[in-house]
N, C-alpha and C. Protein backbone atom coordinates (compact mmCIF):
# COMPACT_ATOMS: atom_id res chain seq x y z
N UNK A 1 38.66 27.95 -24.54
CA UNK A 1 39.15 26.59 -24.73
C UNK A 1 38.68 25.74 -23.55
N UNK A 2 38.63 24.65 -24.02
CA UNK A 2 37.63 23.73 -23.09
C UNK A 2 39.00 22.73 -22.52
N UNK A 3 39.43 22.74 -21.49
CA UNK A 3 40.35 21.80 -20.47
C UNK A 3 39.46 20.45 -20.05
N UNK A 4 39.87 19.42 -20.52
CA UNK A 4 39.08 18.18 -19.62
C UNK A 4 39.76 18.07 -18.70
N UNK A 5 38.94 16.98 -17.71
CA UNK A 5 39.25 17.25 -16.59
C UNK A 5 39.12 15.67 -15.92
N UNK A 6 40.56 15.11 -15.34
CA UNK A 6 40.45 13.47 -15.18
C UNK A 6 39.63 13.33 -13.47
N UNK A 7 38.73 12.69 -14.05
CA UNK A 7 37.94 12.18 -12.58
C UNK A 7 37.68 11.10 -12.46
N UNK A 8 38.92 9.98 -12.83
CA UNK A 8 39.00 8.98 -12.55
C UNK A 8 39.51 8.17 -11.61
N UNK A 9 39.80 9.30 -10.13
CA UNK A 9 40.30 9.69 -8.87
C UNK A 9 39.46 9.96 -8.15
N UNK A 10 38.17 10.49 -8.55
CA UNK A 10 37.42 11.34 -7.88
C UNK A 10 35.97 10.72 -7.30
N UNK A 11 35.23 11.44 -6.51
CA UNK A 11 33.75 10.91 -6.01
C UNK A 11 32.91 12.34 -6.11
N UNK A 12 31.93 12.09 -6.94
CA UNK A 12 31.15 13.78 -6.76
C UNK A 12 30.23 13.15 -6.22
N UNK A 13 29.20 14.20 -5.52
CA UNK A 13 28.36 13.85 -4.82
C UNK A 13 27.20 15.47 -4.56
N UNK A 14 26.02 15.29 -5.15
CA UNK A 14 25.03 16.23 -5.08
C UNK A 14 24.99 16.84 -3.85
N UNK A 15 25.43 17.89 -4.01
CA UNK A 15 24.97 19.07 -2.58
C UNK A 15 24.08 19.97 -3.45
N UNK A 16 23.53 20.64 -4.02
CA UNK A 16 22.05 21.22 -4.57
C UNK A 16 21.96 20.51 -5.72
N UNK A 17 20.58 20.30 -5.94
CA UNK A 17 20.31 19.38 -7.24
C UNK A 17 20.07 20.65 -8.27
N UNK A 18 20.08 19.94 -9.57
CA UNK A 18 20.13 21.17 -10.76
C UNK A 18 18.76 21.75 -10.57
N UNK A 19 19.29 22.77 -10.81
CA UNK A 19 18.30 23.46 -11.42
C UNK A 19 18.00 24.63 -12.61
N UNK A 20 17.10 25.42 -13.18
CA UNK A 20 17.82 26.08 -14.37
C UNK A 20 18.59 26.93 -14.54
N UNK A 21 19.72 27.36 -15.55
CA UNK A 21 20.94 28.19 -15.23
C UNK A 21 20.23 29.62 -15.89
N UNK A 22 20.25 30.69 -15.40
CA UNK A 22 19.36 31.77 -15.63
C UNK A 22 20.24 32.48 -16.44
N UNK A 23 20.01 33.15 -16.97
CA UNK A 23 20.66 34.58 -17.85
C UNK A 23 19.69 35.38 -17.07
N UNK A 24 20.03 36.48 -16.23
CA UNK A 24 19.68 37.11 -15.64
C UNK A 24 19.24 38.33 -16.55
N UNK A 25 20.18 38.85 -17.58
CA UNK A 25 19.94 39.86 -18.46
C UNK A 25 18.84 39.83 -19.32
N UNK A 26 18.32 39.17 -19.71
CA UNK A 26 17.24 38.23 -20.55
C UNK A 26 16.07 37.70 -19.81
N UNK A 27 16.20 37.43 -18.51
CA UNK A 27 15.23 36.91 -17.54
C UNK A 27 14.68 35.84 -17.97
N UNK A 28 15.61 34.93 -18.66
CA UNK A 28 15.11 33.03 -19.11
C UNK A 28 16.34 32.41 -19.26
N UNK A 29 15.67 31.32 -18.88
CA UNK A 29 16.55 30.22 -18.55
C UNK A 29 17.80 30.31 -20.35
N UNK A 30 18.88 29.69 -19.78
CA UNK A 30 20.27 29.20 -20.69
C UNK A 30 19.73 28.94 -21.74
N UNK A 31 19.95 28.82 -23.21
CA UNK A 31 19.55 27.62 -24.29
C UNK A 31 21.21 27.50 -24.82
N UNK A 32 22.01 26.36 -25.06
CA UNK A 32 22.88 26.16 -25.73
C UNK A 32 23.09 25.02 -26.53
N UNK A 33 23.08 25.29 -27.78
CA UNK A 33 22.99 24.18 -28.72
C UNK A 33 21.10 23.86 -28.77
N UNK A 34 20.70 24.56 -28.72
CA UNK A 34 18.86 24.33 -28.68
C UNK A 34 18.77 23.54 -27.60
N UNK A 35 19.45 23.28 -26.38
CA UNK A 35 18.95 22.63 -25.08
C UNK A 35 19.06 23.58 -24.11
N UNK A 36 17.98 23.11 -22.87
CA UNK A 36 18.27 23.87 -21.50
C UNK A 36 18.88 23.82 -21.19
N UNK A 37 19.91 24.68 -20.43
CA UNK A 37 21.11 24.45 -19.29
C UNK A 37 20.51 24.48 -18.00
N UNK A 38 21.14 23.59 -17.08
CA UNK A 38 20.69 23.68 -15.60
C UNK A 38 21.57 23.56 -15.08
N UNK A 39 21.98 23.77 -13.88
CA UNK A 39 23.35 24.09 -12.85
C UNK A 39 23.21 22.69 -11.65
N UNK A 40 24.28 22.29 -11.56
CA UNK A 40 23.95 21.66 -10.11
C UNK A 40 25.73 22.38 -9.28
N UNK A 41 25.44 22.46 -7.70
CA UNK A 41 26.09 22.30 -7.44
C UNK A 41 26.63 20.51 -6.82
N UNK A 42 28.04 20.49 -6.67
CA UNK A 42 28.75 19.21 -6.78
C UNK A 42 29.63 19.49 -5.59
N UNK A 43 30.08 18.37 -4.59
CA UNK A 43 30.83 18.31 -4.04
C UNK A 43 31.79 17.79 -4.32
N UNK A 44 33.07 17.88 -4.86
CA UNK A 44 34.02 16.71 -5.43
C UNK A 44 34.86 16.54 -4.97
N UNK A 45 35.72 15.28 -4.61
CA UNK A 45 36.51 14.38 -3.36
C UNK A 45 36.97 13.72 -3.82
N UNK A 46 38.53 14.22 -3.45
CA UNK A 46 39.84 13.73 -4.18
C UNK A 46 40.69 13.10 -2.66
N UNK A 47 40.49 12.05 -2.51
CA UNK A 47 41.06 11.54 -1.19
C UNK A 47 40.87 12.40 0.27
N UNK A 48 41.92 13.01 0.56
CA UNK A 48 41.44 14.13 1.74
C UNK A 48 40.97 15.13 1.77
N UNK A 49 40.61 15.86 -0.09
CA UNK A 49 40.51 16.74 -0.33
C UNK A 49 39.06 16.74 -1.22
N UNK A 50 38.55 18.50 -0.95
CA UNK A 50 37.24 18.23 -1.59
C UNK A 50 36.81 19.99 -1.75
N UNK A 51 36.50 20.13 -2.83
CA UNK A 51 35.29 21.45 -2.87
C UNK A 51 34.34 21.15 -3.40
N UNK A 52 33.37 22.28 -3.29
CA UNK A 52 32.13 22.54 -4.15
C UNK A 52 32.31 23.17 -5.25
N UNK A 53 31.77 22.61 -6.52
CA UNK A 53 31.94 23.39 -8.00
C UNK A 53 30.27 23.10 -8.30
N UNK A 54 30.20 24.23 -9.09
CA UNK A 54 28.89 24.48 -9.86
C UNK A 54 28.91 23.70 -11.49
N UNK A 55 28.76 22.97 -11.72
CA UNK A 55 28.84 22.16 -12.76
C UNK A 55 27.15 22.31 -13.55
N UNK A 56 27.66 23.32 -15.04
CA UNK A 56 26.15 23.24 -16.09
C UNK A 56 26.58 22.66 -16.96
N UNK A 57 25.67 21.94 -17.56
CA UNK A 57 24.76 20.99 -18.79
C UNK A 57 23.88 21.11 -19.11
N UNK A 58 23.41 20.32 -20.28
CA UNK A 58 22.57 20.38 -21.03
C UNK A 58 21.00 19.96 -20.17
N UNK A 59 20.51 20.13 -19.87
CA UNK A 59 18.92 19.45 -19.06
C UNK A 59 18.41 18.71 -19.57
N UNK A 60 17.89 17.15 -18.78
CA UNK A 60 17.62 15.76 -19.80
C UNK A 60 16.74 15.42 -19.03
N UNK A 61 16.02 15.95 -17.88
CA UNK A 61 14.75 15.71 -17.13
C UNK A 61 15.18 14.71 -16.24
N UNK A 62 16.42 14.43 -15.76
CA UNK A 62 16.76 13.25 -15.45
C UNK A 62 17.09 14.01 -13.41
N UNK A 63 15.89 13.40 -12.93
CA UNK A 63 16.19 14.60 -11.43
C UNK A 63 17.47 13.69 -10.06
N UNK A 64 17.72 14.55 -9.91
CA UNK A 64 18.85 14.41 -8.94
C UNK A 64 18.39 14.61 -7.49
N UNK A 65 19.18 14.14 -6.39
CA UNK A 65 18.52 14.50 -4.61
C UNK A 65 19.75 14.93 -4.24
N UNK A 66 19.68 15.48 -3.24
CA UNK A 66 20.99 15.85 -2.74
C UNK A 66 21.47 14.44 -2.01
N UNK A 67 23.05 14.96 -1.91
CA UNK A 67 23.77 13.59 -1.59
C UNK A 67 23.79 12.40 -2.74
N UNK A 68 22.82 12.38 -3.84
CA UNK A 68 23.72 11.10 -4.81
C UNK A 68 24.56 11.26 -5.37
N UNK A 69 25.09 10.34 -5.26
CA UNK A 69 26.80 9.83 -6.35
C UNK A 69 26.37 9.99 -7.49
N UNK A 70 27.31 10.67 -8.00
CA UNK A 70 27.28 11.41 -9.22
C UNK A 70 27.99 11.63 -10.43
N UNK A 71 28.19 11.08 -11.67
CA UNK A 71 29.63 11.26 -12.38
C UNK A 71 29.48 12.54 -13.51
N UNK A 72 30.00 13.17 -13.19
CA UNK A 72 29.72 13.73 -14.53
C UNK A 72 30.34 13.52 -15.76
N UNK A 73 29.68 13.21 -16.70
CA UNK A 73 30.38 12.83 -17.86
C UNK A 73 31.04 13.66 -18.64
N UNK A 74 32.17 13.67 -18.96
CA UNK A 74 33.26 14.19 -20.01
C UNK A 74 33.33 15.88 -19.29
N UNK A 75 33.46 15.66 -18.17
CA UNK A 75 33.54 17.46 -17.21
C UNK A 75 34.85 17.70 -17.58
N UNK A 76 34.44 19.23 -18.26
CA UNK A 76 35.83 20.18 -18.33
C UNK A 76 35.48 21.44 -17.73
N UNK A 77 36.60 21.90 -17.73
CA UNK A 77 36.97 23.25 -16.83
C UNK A 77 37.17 24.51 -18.00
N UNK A 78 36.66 25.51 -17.66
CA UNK A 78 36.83 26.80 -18.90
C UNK A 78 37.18 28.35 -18.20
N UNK A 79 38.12 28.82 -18.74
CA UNK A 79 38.89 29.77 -18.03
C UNK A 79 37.72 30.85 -18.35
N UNK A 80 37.44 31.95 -17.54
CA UNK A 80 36.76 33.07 -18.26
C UNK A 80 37.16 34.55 -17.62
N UNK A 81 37.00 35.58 -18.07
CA UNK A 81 37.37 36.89 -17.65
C UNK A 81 36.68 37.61 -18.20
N UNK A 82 35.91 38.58 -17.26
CA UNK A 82 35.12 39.48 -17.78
C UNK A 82 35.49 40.97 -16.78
N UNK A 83 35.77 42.25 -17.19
CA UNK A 83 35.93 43.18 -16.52
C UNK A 83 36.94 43.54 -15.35
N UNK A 84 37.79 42.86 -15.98
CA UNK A 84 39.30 42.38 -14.93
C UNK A 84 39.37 41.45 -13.97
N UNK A 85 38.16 40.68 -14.04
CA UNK A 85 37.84 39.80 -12.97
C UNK A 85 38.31 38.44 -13.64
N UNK A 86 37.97 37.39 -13.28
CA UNK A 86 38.41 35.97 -13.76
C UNK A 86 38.66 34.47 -12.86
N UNK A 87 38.27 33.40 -13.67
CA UNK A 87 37.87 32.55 -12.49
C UNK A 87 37.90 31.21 -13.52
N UNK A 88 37.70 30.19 -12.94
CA UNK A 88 37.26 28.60 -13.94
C UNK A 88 35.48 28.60 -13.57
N UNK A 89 35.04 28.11 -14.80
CA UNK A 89 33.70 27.41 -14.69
C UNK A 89 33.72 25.87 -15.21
N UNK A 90 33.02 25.49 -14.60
CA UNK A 90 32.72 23.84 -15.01
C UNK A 90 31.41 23.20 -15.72
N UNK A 91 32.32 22.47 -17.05
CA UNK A 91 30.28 22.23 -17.39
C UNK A 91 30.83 20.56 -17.78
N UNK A 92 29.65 19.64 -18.25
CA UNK A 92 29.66 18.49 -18.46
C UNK A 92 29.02 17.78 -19.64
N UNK A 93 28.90 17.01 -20.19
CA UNK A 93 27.69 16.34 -21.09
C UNK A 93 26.44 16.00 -20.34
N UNK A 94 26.49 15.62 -19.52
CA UNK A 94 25.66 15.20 -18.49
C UNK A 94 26.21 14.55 -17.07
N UNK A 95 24.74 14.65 -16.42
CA UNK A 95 25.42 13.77 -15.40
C UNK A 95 24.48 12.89 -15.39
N UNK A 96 25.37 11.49 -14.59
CA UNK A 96 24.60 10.29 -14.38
C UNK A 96 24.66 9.56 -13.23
N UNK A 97 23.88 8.63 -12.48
CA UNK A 97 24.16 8.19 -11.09
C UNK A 97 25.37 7.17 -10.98
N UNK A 98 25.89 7.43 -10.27
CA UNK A 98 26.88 6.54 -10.00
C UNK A 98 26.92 4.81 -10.19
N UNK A 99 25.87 4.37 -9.79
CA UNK A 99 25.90 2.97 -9.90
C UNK A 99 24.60 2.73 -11.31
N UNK A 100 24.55 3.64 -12.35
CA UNK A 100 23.70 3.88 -13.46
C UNK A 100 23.95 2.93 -14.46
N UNK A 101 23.24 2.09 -15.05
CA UNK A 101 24.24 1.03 -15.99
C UNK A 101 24.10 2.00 -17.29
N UNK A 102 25.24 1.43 -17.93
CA UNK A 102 25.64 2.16 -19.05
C UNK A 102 24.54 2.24 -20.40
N UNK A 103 23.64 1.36 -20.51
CA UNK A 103 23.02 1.41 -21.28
C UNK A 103 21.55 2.18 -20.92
N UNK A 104 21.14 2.47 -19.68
CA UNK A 104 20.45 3.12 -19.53
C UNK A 104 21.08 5.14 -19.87
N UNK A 105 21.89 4.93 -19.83
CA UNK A 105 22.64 6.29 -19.55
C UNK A 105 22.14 6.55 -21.37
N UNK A 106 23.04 5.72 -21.71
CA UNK A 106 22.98 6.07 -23.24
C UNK A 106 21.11 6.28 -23.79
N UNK A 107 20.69 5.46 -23.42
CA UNK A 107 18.85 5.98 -23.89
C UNK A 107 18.73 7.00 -23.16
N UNK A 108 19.16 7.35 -22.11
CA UNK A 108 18.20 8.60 -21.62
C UNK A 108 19.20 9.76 -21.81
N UNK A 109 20.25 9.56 -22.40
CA UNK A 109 20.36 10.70 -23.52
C UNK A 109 20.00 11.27 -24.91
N UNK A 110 20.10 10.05 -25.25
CA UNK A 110 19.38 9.95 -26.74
C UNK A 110 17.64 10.20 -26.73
N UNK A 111 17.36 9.87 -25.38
CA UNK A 111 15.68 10.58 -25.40
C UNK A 111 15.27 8.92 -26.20
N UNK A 112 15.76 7.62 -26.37
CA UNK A 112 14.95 7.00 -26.54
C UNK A 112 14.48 6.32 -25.24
């Protein structure tokens, strides 16, 4: 089950830019829903408070630097457990730059 997640409090900010999310077992990159997945890590900053989360999506060629402001769009959180172990992962629709106008966002998802 997919938890959204309100970050309408929040400031993310690129500490590693994406790159592709591997299936190690398979030795190639993610495909979900017929797209690439790529990983970025995220710094995210909630007033005094802040971690790093690994946040994957879909890959839209759209490149990132470390340190930009960053939103990720519609980010939820997903519980998982494998082998008695267990933890949250984070994925998104995308991400987009912070000061990105909205209509660019929307074409360069849609690939027009």
């Amino acid at each position: 089950m997919r938890f959204p997640v309100d970050c309408s409090k929040m400031k993310f900010r690129v500490a590693i830019p994406p790159r592709p999310d591997m299936d190690f077992e398979v030795g190639r990159q993610k495909i979900r829903g017929g797209a690439l997945m790529v990983v970025a890590t995220l710094s995210a900053m909630n007033g005094e408070e802040g971690e790093y989360i690994r946040v994957r999506y879909p890959g839209d060629g759209v490149k990132f630097s470390q340190d930009d402001p960053v939103i990720p769009v519609d980010l939820f959180a997903l519980h998982w457990s494998i082998n008695g172990r267990s933890g949250m992962a984070f994925g998104a629709e995308f991400l987009r730059l912070e000061d990105a106008p909205t209509l660019q966002v929307k074409e360069i998802k849609s690939g027009l």
